[in-house]
N, C-alpha and C. Protein backbone atom coordinates (compact mmCIF):
# COMPACT_ATOMS: atom_id res chain seq x y z
N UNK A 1 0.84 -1.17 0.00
CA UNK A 1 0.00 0.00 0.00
C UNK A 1 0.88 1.23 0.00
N UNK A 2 0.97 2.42 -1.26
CA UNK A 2 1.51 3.29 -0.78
C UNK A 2 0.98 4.44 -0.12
N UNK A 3 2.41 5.26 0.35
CA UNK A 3 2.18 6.43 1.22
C UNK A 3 1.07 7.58 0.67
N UNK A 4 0.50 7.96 1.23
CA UNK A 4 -0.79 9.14 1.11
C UNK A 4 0.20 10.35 1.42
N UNK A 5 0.21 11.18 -0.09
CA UNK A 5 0.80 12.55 -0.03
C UNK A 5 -0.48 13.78 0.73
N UNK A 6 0.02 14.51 1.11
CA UNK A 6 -0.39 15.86 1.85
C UNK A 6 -1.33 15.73 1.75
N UNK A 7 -2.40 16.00 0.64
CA UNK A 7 -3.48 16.58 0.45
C UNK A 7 -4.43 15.20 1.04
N UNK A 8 -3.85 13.94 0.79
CA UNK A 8 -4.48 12.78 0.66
C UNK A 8 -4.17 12.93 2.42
N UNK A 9 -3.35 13.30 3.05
CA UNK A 9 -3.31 13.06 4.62
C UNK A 9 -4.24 14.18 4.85
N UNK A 10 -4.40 15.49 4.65
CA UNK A 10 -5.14 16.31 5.43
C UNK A 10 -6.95 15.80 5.17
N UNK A 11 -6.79 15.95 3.96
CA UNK A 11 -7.94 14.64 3.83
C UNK A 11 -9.07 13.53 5.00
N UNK A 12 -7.91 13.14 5.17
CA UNK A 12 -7.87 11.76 5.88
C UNK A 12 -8.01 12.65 6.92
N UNK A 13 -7.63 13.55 7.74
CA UNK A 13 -7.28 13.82 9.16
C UNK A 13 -8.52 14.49 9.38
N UNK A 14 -9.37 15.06 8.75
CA UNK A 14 -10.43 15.52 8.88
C UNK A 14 -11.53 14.45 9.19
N UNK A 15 -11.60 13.31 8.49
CA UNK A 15 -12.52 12.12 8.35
C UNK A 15 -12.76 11.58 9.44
N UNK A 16 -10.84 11.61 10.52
CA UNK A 16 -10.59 10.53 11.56
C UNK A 16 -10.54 11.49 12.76
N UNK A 17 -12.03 11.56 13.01
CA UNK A 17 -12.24 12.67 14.59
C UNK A 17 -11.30 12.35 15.86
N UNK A 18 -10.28 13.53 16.36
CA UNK A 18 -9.93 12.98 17.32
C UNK A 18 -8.04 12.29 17.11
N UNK A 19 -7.94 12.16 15.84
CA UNK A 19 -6.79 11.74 15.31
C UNK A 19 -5.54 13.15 15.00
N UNK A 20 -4.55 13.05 15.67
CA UNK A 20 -4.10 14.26 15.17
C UNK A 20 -2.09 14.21 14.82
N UNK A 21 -2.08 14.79 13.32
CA UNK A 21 -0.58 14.07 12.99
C UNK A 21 0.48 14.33 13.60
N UNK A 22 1.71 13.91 13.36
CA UNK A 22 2.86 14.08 13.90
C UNK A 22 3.84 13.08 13.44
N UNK A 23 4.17 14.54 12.68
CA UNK A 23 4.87 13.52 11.10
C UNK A 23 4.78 12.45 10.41
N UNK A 24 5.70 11.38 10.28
CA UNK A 24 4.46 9.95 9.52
C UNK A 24 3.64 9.51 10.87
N UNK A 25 3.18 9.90 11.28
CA UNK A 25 2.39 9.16 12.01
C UNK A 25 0.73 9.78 12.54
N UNK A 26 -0.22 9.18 13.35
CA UNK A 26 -1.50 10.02 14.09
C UNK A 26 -1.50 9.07 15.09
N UNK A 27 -2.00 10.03 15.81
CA UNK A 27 -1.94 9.84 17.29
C UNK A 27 -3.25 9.77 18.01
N UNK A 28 -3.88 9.43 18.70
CA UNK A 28 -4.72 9.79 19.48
C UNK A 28 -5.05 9.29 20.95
N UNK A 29 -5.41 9.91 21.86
CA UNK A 29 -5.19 9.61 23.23
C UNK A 29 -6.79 9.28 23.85
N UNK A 30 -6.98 7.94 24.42
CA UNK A 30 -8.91 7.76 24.83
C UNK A 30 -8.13 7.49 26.47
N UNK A 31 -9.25 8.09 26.80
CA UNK A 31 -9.53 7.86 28.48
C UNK A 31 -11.13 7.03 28.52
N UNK A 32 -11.13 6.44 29.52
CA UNK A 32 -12.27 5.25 30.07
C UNK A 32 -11.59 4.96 31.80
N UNK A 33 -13.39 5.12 32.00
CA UNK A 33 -13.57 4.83 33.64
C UNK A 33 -12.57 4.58 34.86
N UNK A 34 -12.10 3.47 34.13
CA UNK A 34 -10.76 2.89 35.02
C UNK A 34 -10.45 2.17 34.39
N UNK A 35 -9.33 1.02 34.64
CA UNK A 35 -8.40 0.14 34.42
C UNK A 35 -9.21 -0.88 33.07
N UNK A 36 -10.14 -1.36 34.51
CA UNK A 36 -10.98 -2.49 33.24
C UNK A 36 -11.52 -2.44 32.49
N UNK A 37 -12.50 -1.02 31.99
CA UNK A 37 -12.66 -0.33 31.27
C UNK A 37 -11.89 -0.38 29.76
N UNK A 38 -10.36 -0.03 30.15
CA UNK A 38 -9.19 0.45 29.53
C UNK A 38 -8.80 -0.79 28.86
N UNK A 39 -8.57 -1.82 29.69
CA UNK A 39 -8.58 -2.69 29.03
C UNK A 39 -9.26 -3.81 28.16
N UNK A 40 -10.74 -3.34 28.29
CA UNK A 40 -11.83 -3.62 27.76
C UNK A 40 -11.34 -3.06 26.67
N UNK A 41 -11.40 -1.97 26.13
CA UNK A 41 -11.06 -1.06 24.80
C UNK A 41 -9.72 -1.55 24.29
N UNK A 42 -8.81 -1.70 25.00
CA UNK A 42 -7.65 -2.30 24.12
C UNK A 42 -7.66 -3.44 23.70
N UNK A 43 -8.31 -4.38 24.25
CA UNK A 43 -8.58 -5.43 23.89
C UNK A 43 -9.63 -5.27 22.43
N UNK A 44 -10.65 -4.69 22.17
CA UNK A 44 -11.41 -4.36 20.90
C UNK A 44 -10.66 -3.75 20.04
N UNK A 45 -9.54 -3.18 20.67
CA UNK A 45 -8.68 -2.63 19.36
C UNK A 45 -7.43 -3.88 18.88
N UNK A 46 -7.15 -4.34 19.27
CA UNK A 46 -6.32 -5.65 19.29
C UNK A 46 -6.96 -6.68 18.29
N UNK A 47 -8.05 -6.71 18.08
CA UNK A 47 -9.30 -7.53 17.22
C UNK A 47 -8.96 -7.01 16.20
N UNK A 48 -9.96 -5.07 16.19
CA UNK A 48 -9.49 -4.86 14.93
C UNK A 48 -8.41 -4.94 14.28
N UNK A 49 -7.15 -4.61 15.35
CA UNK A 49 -5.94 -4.56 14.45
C UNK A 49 -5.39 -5.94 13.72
N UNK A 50 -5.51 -7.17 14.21
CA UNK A 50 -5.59 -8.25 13.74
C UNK A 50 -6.54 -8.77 12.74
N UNK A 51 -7.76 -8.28 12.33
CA UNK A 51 -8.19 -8.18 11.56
C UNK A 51 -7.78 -7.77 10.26
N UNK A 52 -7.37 -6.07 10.67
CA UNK A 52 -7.03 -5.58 9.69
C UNK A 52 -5.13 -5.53 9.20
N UNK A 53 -5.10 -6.38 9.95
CA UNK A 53 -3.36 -7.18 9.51
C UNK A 53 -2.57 -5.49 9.78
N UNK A 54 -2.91 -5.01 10.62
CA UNK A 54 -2.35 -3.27 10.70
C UNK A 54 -2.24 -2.78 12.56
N UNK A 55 -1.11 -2.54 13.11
CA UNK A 55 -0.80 -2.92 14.53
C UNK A 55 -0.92 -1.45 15.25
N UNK A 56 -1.39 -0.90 15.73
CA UNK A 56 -0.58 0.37 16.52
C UNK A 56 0.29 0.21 17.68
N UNK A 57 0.62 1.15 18.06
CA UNK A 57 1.72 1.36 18.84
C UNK A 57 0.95 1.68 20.11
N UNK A 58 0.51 0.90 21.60
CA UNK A 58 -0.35 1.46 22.32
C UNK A 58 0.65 1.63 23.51
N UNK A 59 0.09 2.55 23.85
CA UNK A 59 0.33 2.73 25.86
C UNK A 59 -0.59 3.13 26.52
N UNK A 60 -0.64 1.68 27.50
CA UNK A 60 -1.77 2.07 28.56
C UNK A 60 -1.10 2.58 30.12
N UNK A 61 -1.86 3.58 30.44
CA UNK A 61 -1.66 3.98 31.65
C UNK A 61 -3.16 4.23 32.18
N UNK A 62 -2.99 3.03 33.69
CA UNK A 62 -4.58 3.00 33.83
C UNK A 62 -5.64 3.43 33.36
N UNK A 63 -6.64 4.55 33.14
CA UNK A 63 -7.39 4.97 32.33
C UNK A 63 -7.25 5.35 30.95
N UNK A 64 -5.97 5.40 30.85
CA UNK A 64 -5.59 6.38 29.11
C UNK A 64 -4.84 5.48 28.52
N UNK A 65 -5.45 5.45 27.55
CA UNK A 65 -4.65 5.01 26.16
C UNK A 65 -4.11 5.50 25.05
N UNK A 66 -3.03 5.74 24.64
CA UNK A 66 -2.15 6.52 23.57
C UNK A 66 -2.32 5.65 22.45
N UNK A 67 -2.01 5.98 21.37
CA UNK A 67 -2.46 4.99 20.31
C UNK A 67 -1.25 5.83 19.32
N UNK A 68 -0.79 5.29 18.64
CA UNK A 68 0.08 5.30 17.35
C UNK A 68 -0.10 4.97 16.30
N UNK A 69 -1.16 5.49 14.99
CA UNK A 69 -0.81 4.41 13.46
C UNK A 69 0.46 5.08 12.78
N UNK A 70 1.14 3.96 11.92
CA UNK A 70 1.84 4.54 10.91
C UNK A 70 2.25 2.91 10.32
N UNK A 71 2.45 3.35 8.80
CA UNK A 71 2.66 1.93 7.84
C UNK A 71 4.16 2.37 8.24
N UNK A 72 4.89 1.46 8.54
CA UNK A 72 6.59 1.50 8.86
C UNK A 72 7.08 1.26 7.59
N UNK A 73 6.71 -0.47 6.84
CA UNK A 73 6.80 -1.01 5.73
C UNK A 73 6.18 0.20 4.61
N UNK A 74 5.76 1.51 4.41
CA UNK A 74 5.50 2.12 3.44
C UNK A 74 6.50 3.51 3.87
N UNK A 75 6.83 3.77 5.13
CA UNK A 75 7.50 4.84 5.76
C UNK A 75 6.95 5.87 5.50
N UNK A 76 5.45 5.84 5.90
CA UNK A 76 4.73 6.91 6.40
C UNK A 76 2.84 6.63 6.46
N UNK A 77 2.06 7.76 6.19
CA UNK A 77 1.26 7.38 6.30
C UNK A 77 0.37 6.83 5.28
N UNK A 78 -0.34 5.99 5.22
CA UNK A 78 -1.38 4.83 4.04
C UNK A 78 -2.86 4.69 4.73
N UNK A 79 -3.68 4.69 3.41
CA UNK A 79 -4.81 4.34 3.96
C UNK A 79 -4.95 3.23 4.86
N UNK A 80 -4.17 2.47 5.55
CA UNK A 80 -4.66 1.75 6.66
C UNK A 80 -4.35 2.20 7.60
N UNK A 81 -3.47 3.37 8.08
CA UNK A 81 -3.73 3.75 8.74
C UNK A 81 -5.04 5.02 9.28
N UNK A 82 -5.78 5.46 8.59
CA UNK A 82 -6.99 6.01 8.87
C UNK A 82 -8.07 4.74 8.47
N UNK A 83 -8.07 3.67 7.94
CA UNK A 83 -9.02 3.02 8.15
C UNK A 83 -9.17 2.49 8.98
N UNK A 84 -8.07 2.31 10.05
CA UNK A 84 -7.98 1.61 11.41
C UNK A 84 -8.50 2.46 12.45
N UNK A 85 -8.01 3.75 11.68
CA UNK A 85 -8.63 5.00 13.21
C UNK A 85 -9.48 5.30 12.81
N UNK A 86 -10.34 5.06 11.77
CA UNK A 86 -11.94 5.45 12.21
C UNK A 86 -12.75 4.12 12.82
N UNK A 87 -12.24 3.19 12.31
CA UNK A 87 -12.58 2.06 13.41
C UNK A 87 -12.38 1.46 14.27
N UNK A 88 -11.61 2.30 15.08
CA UNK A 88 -11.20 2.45 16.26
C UNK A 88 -12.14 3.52 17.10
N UNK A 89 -12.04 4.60 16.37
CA UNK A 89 -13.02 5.70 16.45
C UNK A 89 -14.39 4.90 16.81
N UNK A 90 -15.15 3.78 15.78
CA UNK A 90 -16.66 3.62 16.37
C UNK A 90 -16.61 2.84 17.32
N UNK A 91 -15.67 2.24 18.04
CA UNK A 91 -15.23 1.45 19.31
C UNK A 91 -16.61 2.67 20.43
C-alpha cells in the first residue's frame, strides 16, 4: 500500500475525529472509567488490528490510552492507517 501525499493526509485527518498528525504518524489519546474499562477497549482494538493485519503502537496507563498508526513497511502514512482510526473511532 503506498504512502498518502499531503493533500491525501489532510484529507484523511479531517474524516478521523480525534486523530491528530505528527509527522508519519497520528496519534490519538482515549480515556475510560478505570483500568478495566481500559482494558476492555484495548482489547477491541487488538481484534481490529488483527483483523485488519495493521498494529498500533499502544500505551496504557490506567485509564488512558495513547495509540500510534503509521505503515513502517510504506515509511509513512497509508490508507490503513486512517481506516484503522476510524474504526477504532466507532469502538
Amino acid at each position: 500500500m503506498g504512502r498518502l501525499n499531503e493533500r491525501q493526509i489532510n484529507k484523511e485527518l479531517r474524516r478521523a475525529r480525534g486523530w491528530k498528525r505528527s509527522g508519519a504518524e497520528i496519534r490519538k489519546t482515549v480515556r475510560r472509567a478505570d483500568f478495566v474499562r481500559t482494558m476492555a477497549f484495548v482489547n477491541a482494538v487488538a481484534l481490529l488490528a488483527e483483523r485488519a493485519s495493521h498494529h498500533p503502537d499502544i500505551d496504557i496507563r490506567w485509564n488512558t490510552v495513547s495509540l500510534t498508526l503509521s505503515t513502517h513497511s510504506a515509511g509513512g502514512l497509508t490508507q490503513k492507517d486512517f481506516d484503522l482510526a476510524r474504526a477504532i473511532n466507532a469502538l
